[in-house]
Protein backbone atom coordinates (compact mmCIF):
# COMPACT_ATOMS: atom_id res chain seq x y z
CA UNK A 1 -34.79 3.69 13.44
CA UNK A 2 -33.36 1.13 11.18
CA UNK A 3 -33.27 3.47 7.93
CA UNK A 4 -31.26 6.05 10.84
CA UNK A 5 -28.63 3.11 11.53
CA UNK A 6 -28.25 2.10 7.77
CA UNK A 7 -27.61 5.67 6.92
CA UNK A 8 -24.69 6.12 9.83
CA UNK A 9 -23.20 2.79 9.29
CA UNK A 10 -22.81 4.01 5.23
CA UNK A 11 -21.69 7.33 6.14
CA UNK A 12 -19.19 5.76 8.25
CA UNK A 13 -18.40 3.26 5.29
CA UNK A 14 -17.47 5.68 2.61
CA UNK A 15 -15.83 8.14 5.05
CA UNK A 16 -12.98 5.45 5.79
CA UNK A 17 -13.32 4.70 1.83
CA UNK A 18 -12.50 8.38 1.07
CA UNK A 19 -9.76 8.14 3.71
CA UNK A 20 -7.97 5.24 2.55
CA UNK A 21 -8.56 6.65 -1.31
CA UNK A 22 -6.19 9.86 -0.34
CA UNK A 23 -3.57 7.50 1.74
CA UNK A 24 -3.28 5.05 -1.30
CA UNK A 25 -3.11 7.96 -4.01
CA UNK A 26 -0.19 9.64 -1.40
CA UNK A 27 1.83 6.79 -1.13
CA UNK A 28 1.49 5.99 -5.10
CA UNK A 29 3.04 9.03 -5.74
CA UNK A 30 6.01 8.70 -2.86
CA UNK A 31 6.35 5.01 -4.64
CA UNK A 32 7.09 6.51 -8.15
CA UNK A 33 9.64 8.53 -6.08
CA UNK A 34 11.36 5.82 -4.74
CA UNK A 35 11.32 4.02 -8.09
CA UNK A 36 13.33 6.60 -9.58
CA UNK A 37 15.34 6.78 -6.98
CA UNK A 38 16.32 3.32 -6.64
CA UNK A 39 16.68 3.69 -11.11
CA UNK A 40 19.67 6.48 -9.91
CA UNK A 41 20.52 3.69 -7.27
CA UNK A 42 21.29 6.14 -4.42
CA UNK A 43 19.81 9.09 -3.15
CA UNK A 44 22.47 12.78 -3.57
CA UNK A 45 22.88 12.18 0.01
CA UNK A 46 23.44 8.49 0.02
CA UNK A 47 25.98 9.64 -2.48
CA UNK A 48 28.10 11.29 0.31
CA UNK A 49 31.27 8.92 0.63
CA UNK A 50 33.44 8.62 3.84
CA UNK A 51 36.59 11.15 2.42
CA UNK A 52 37.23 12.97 5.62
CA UNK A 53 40.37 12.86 7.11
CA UNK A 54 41.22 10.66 10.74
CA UNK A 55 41.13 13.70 12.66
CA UNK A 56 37.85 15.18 12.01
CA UNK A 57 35.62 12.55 12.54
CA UNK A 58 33.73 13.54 15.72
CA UNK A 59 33.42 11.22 18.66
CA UNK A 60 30.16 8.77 18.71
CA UNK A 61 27.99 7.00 21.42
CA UNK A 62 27.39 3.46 20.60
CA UNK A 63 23.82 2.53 22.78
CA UNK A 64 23.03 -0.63 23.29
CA UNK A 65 19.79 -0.77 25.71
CA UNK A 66 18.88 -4.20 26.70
CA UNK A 67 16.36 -5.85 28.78
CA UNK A 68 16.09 -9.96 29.84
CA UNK A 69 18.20 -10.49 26.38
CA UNK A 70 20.59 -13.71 26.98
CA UNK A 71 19.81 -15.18 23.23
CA UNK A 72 21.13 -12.27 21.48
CA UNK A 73 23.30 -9.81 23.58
CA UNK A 74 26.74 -11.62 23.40
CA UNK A 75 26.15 -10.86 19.67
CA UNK A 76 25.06 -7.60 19.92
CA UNK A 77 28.09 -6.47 21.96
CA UNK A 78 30.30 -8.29 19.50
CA UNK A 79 29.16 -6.33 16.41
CA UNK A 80 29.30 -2.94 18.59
CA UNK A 81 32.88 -4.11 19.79
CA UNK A 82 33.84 -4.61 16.01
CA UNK A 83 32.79 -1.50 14.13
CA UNK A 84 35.07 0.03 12.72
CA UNK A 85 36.01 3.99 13.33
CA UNK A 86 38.60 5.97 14.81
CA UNK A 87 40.61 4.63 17.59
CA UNK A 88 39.89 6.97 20.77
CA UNK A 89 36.99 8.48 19.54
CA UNK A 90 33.92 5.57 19.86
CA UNK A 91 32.66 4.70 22.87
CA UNK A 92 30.16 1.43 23.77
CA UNK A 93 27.75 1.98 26.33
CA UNK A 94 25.84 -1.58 27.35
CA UNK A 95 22.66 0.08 28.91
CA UNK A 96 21.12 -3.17 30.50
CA UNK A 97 18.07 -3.48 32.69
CA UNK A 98 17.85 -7.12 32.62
CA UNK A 99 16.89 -8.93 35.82
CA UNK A 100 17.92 -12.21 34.38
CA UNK A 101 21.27 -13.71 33.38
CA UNK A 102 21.76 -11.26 30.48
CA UNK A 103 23.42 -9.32 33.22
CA UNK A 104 26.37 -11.25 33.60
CA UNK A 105 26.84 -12.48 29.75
CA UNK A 106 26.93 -8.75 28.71
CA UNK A 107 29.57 -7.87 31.75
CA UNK A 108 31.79 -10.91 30.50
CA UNK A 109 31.71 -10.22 26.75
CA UNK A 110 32.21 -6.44 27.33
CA UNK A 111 35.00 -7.38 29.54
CA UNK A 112 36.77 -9.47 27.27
CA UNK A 113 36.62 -6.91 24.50
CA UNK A 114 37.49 -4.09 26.59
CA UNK A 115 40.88 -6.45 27.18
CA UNK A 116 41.66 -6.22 23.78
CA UNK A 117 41.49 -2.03 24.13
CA UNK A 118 37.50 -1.38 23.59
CA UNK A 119 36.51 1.62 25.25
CA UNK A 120 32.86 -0.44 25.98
CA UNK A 121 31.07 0.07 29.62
CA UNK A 122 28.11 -1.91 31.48
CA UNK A 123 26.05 1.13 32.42
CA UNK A 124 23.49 -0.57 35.13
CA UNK A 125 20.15 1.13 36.84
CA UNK A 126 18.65 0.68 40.05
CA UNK A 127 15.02 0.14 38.60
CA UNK A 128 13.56 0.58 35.43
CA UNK A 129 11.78 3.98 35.47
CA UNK A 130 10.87 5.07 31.75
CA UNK A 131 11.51 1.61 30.57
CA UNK A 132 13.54 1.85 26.93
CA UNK A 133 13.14 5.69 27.02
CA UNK A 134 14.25 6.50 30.44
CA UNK A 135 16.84 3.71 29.62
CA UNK A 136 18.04 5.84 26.70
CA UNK A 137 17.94 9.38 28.91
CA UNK A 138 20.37 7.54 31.48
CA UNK A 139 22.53 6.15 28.85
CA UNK A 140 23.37 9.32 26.99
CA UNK A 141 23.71 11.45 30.71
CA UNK A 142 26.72 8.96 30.81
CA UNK A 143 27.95 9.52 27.26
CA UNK A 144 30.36 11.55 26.00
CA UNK A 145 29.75 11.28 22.53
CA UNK A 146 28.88 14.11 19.66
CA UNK A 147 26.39 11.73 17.76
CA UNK A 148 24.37 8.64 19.05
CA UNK A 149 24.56 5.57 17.37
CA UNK A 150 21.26 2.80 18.79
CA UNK A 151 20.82 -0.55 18.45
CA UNK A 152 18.61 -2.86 19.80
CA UNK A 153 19.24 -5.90 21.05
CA UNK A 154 18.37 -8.00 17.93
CA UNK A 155 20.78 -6.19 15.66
CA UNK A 156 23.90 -6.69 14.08
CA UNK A 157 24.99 -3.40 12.63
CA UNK A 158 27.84 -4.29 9.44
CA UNK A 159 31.81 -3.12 10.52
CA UNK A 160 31.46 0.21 8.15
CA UNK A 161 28.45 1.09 9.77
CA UNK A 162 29.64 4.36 11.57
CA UNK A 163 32.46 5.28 7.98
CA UNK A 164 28.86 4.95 6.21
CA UNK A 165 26.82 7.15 7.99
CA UNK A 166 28.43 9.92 9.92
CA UNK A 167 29.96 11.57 6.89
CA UNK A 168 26.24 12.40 6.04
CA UNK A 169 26.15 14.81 9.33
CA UNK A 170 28.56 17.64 7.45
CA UNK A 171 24.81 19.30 6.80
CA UNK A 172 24.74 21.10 10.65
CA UNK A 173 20.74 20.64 10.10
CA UNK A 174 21.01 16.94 9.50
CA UNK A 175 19.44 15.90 13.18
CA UNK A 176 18.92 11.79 12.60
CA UNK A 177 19.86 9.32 10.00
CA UNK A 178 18.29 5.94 9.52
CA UNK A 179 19.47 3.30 7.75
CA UNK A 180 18.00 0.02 6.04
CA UNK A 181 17.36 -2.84 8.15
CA UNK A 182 17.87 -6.41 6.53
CA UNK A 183 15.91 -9.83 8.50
CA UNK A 184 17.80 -13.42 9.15
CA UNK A 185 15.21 -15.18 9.76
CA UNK A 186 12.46 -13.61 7.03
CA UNK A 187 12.16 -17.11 5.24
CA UNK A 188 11.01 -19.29 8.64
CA UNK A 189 7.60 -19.32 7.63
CA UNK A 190 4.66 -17.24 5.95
CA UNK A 191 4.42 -15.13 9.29
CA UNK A 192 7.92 -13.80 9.03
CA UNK A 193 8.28 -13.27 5.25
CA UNK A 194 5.32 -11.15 5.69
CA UNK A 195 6.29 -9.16 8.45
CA UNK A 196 10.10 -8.78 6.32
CA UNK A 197 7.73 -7.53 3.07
CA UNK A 198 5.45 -5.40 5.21
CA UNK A 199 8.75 -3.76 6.56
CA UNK A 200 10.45 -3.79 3.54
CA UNK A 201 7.53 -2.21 1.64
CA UNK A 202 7.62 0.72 4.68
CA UNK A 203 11.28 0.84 3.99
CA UNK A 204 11.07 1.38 0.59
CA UNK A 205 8.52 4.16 0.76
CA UNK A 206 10.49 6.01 3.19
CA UNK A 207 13.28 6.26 0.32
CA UNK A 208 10.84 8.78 -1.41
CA UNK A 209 9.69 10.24 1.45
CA UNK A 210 13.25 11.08 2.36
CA UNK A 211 14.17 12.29 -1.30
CA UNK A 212 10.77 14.54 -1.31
CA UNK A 213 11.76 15.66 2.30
CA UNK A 214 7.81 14.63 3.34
CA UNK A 215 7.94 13.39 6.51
CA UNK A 216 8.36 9.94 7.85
CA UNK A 217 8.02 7.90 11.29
CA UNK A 218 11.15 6.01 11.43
CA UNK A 219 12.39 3.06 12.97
CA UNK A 220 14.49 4.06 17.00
CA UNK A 221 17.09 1.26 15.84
CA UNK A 222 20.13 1.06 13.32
CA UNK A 223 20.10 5.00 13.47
CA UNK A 224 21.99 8.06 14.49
CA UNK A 225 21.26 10.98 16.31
CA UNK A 226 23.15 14.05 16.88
CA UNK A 227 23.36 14.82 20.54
CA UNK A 228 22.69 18.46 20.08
CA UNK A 229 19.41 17.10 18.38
CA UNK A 230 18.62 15.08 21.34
CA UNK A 231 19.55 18.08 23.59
CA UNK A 232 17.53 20.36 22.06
CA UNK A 233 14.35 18.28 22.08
CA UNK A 234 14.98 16.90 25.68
CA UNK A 235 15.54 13.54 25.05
CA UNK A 236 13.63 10.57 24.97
CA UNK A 237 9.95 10.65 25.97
CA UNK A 238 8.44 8.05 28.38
CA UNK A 239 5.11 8.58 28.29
CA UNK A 240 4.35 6.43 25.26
CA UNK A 241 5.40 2.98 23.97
CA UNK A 242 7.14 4.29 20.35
CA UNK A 243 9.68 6.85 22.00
CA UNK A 244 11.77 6.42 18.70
CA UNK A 245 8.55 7.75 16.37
CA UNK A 246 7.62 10.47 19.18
CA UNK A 247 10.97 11.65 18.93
CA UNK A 248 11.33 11.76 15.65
CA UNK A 249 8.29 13.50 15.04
CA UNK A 250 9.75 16.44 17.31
CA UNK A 251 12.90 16.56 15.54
CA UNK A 252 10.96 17.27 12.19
CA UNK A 253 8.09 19.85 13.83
CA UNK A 254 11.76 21.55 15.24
CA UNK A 255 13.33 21.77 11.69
CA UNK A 256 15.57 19.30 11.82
CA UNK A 257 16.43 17.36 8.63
CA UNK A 258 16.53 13.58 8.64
CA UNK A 259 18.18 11.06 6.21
CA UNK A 260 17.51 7.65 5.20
CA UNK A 261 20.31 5.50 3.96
CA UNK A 262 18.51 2.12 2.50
CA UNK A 263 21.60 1.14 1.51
CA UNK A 264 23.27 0.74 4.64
CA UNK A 265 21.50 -2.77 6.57
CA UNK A 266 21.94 -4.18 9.29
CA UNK A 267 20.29 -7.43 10.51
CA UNK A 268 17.90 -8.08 12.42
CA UNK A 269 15.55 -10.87 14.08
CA UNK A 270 11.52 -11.03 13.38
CA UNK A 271 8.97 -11.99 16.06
CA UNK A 272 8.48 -16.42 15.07
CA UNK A 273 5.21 -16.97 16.54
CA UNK A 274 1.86 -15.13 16.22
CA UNK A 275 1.51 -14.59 19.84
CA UNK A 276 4.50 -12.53 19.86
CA UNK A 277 3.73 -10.63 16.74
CA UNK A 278 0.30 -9.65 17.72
CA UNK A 279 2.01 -8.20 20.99
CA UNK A 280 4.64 -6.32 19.33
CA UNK A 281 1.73 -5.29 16.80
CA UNK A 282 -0.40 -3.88 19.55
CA UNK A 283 1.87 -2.22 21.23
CA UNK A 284 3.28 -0.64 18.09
CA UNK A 285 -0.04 0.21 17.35
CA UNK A 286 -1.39 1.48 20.26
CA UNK A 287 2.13 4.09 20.22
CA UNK A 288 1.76 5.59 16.62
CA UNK A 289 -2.08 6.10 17.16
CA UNK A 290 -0.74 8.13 20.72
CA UNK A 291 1.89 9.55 18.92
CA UNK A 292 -0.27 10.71 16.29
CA UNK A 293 -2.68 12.38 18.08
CA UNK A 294 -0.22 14.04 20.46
CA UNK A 295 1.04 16.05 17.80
CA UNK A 296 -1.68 16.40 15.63
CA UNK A 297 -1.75 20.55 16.84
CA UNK A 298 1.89 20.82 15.86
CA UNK A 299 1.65 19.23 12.95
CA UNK A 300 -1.51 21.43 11.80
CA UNK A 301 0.19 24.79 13.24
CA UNK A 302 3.18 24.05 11.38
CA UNK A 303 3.68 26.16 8.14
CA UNK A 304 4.02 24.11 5.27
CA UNK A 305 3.01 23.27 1.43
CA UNK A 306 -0.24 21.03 1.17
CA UNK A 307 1.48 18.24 -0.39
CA UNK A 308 3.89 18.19 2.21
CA UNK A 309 1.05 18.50 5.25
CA UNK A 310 -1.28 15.91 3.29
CA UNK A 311 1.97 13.48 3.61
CA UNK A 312 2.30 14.58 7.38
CA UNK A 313 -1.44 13.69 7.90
CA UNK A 314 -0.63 10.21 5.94
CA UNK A 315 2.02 9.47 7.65
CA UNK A 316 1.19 10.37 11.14
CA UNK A 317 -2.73 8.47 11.26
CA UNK A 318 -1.87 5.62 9.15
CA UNK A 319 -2.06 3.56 11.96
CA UNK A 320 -5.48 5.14 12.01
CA UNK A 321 -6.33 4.27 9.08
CA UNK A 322 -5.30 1.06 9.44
CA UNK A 323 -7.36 0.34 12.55
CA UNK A 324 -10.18 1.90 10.64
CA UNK A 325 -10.45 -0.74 8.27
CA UNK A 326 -11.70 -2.87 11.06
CA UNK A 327 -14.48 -0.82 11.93
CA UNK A 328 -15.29 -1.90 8.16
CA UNK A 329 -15.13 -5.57 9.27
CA UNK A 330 -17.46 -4.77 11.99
CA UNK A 331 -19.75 -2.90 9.82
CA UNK A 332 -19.70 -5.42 7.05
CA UNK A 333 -23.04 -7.37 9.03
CA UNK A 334 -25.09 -4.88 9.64
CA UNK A 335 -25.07 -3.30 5.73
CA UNK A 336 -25.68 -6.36 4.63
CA UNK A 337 -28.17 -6.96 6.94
CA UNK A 338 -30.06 -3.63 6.68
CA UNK A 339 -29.83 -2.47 2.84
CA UNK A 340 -29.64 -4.02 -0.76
CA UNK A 341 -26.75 -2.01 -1.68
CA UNK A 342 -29.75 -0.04 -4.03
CA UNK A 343 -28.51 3.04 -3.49
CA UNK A 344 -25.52 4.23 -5.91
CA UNK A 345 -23.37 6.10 -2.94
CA UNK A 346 -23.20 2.20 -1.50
CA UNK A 347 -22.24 0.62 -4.45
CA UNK A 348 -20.12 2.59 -5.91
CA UNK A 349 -18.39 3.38 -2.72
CA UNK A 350 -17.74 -0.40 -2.29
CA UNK A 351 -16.72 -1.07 -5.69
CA UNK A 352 -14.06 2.18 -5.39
CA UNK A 353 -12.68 0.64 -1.95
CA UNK A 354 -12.21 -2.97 -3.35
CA UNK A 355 -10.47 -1.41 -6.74
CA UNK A 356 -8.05 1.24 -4.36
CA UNK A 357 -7.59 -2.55 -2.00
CA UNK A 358 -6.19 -4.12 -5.80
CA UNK A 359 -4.24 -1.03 -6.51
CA UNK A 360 -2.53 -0.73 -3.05
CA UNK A 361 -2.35 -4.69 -2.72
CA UNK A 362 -0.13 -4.63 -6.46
CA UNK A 363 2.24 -1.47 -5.59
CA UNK A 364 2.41 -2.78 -1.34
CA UNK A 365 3.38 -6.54 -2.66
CA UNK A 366 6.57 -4.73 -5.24
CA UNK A 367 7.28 -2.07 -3.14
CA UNK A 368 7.66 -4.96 -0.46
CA UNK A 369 9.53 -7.37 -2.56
CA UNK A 370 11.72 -4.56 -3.15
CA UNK A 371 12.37 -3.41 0.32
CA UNK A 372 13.11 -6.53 1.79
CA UNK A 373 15.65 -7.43 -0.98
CA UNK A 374 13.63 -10.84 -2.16
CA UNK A 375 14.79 -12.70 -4.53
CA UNK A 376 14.10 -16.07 -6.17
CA UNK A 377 12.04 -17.77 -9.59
CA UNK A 378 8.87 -15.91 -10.18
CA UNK A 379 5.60 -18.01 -10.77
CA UNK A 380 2.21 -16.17 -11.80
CA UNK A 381 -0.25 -18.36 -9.34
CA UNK A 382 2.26 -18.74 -6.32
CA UNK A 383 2.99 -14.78 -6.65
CA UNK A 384 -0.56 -14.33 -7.24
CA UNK A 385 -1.85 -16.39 -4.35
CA UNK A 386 0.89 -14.96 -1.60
CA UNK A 387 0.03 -11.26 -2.67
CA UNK A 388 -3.71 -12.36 -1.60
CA UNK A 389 -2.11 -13.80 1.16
CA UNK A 390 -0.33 -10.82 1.95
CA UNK A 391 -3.07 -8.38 1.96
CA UNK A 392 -5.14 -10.92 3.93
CA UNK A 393 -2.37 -10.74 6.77
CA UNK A 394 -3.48 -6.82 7.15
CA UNK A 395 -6.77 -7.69 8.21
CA UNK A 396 -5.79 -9.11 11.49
CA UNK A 397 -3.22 -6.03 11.98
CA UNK A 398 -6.20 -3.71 11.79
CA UNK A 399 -7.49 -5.48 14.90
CA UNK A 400 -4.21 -5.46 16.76
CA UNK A 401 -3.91 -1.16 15.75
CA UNK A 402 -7.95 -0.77 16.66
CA UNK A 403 -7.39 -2.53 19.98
CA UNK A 404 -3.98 -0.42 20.36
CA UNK A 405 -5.91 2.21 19.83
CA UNK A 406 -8.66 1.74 22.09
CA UNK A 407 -6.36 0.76 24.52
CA UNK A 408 -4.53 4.67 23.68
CA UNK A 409 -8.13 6.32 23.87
CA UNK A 410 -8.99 5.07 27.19
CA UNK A 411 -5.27 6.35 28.63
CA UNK A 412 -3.25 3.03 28.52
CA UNK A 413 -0.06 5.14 27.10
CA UNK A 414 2.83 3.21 28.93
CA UNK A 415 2.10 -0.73 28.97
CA UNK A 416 5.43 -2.13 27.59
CA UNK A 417 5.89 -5.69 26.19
CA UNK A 418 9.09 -6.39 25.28
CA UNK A 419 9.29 -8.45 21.82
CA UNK A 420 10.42 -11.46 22.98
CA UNK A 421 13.80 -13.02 20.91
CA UNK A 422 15.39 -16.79 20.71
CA UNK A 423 13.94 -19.93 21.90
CA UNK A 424 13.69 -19.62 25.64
CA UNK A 425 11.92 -16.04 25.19
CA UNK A 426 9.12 -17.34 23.11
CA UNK A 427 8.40 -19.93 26.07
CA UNK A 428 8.24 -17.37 28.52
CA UNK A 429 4.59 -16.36 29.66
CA UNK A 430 2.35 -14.07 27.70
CA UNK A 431 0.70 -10.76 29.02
CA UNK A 432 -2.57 -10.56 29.04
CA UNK A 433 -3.36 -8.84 26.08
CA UNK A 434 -2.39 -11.91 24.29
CA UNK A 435 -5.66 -13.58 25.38
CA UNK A 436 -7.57 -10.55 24.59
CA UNK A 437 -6.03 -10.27 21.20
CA UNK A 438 -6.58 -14.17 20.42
CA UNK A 439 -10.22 -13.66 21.44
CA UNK A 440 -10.72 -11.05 18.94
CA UNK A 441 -9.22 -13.44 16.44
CA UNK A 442 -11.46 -16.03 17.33
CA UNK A 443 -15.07 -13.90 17.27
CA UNK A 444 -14.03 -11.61 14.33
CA UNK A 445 -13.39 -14.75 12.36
CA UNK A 446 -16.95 -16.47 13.19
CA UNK A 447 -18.29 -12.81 12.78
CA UNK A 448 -17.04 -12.73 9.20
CA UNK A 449 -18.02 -15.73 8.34
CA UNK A 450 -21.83 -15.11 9.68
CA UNK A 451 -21.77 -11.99 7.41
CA UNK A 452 -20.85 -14.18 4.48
CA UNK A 453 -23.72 -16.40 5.31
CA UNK A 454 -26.11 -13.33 5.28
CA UNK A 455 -24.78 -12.17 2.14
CA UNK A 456 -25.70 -15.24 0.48
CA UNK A 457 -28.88 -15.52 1.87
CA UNK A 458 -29.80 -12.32 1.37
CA UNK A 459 -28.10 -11.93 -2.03
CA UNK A 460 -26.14 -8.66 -0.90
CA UNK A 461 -22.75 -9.92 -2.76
CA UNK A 462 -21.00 -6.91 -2.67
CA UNK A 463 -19.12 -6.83 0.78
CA UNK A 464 -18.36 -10.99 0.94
CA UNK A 465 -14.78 -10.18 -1.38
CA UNK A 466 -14.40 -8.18 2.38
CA UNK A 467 -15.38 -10.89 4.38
CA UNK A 468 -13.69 -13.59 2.92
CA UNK A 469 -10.54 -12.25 2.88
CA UNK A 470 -11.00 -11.78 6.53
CA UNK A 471 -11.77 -15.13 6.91
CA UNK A 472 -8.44 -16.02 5.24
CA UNK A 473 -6.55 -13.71 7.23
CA UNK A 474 -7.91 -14.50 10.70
CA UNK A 475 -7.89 -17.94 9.75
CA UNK A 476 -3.99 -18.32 9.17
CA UNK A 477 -3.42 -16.80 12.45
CA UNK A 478 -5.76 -18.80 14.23
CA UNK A 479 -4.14 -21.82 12.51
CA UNK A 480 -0.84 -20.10 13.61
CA UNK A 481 -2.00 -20.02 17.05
CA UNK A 482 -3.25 -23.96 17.42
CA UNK A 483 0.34 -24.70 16.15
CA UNK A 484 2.00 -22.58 18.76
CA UNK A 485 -0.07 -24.40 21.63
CA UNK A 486 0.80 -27.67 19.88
CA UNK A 487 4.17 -27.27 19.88
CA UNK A 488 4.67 -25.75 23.62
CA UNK A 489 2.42 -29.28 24.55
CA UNK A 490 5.12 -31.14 23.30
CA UNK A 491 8.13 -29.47 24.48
């Protein structure tokens, strides 16, 4: 029986290994895009400048869906109120479902600008049915716009946002254009410079994935749409957290280019505490694994080259693959527990994973550095120790996608936590899931550190590299997470 459960737990082993070995060879060669790329500086398309006359620049939908947003939505309306295009043809539709005061800030500020000759609108519902998605499907019933322009409430698009990036739609096939999104607040603490790396690293990717016309899952904010797009897939979907991804999935299955302009950035605000990033994570999570899966059968019906589908798969189950990796963690015990690592499958396997985790680690940490734009002295051991740092931080992300994703399997498709943003929000109440999430933290950390123990013991040094590094990882945000309930003690 125990020779049965050693061999399952290392088939199980170097089938993730294999898996993660293909995903980290894909995305080397989409990095070496983007590097020459970024050598050209701009993409052909990126290239495309803003030379069409006044009157033949079609009419655009700015949408601005809100919900329980006071910090940040006077802002937001401002930057929407000040971009610059064509008088008479722009259009700013506030699409708020707050149940708080954000109500009557955005119906003051929208007020004042429309004084000043703003076409902008306060576009109210009675309930909210669909939440951001069925938000989205009211907003652009009440539109009049020829493209879509979306922000969140956390965003402050630049003034030449709209002279940047609707020249790019001459191409009829061009569907959806995304754009580069920059982070205020990325230097706050370790927590948000790696979430601004992780982003920018995902950022800079999507430059090659754009220039190789792979497809990508891209970000529902600081992007434009073309309404016959939106028409022509019907909208918006509901039924699962990410709405942006599912819908951009569907415009690429339908044949419908997309762009991405890395160039063009506008800011945005990163979750400050842990308890709000491991939210956002899960929910994130639990929506790309859904999203994945959901159109897995187009995706494999679709006719296209096998470098092309092998980027699909990549792209659509890294979220997989990335909840996978704790299913490693949790089989880290019981291989060290039942075998010697004699057998050469084992060893090598582990040896292979650890060298891909080095490889990855090196071309994540640049590609990151590069997409989020950091800058600053460079020193060996500092860089050195916040790259380990940095891939540590993915370890308790697995657990956040592989309890998304359990969450997915067993049907929980439409549980929406809002990110919360600015002071007040992070002392508002936490779901749940929060306490769920922290109790993961809490066991997979003392689980880790058992299996480290064992090792030792046992002299089975192969997986503790693993298991220490997911000590470190769960450790910081468990460290992150007595600081949070220090702080909200004292204030």
């Amino acid at each position: 029986m125990l020779a049965l459960l050693s061999w399952f737990c290392q088939a199980i082993f170097l089938v993730v290994v294999v898996y993660f070995a293909l995903y980290v060879l894909l995305e080397l060669r989409v990095f070496l895009i983007s590097r020459k790329v970024e050598q050209r500086k701009l993409t052909e398309l990126a290239h495309s400048s803003p030379g069409a006359q006044t009157d033949s620049w079609p009419s655009v939908s700015v949408l601005l869906p809100i919900y329980n947003e006071s910090e940040v939505v006077e802002r937001l309306i401002d930057a929407a109120c000040n971009l610059s295009y064509p008088a008479g043809l722009l259009e700013i539709l506030v699409l708020d479902d707050s149940t708080d005061s954000t109500t009557e800030l955005a119906r003051l500020r929208a007020e004042q600008h429309k004084a000043r000759g703003v076409n902008v609108r306060l576009v109210k519902r009675r309930n909210r049915k669909g939440y951001k998605a069925g938000n989205l499907v009211n907003g652009i019933q009440q539109s009049c716009g020829e493209f879509f322009a979306i922000f969140d409430a956390d965003f402050v698009p630049p003034a030449d946002f709209l002279l940047k990036t609707i020249p790019c739609f001459e191409d009829p096939k061009l569907g959806f254009l995304q754009t580069g999104i920059g982070y205020e607040n990325r230097d706050v603490s370790f927590l948000t410079r790696f979430q601004a790396m992780e982003m920018g690293h995902q950022q800079y990717v999507t430059v090659g994935l754009s220039e190789d016309g792979d497809m990508a899952s891209l970000s529902g904010s600081s992007c434009v749409w073309r309404k016959q797009c939106v028409d022509a897939l019907g909208g918006w979907n509901a039924s699962t957290v990410t709405e942006d991804v599912d819908l951009g999935y569907r415009a690429q299955f339908g044949e419908w280019k997309y762009a991405y302009l890395r160039d063009v950035v506008s800011m945005s605000v990163l979750p400050e505490t842990v308890s709000s990033y491991r939210i956002q994570r899960e929910r994130w999570g639990r929506g790309l694994i859904h999203s994945g899966f959901k159109h897995a059968k187009q995706m494999l019906s679709q006719r296209m080259p096998l470098i092309k589908r092998m980027h699909a798969i990549s792209t659509m189950f890294s979220s997989v693959l990335l909840a996978s990796i704790y299913v490693l963690i949790l089989l880290s015990l019981p291989l060290t527990y039942l075998m010697h690592f004699d057998g050469a499958g084992i060893r090598w396997g582990a040896l292979i994973f650890f060298g891909l985790v080095v490889l990855w680690g090196l071309e994540n940490a640049f590609g990151a550095r590069r997409g989020a734009r950091l800058e600053g002295s460079f020193n060996v051991l500092k860089s050195l120790w916040d790259t380990y740092r940095y891939i540590a931080m993915f370890l308790p992300m697995a657990w956040y996608y592989f309890a998304g994703g359990v969450r997915a399997l067993f049907g929980v498709y439409g549980d929406f936590h809002r990110t919360p943003k600015g002071k007040e929000g992070y002392r508002a109440s936490s779901p749940r899931i929060n306490s769920v999430l922290l109790a993961g933290e809490i066991f997979t950390f003392f689980y880790s550190a058992t299996a480290v123990l064992v090792a030792l013991q046992r002299g089975n040094y192969v997986l503790i590299p693993l298991n220490v590094t997911v000590c470190v990882g769960f450790g910081m945000v468990l460290y992150w997470s007595w600081q949070e309930k220090s702080t909200h003690r004292r204030g």
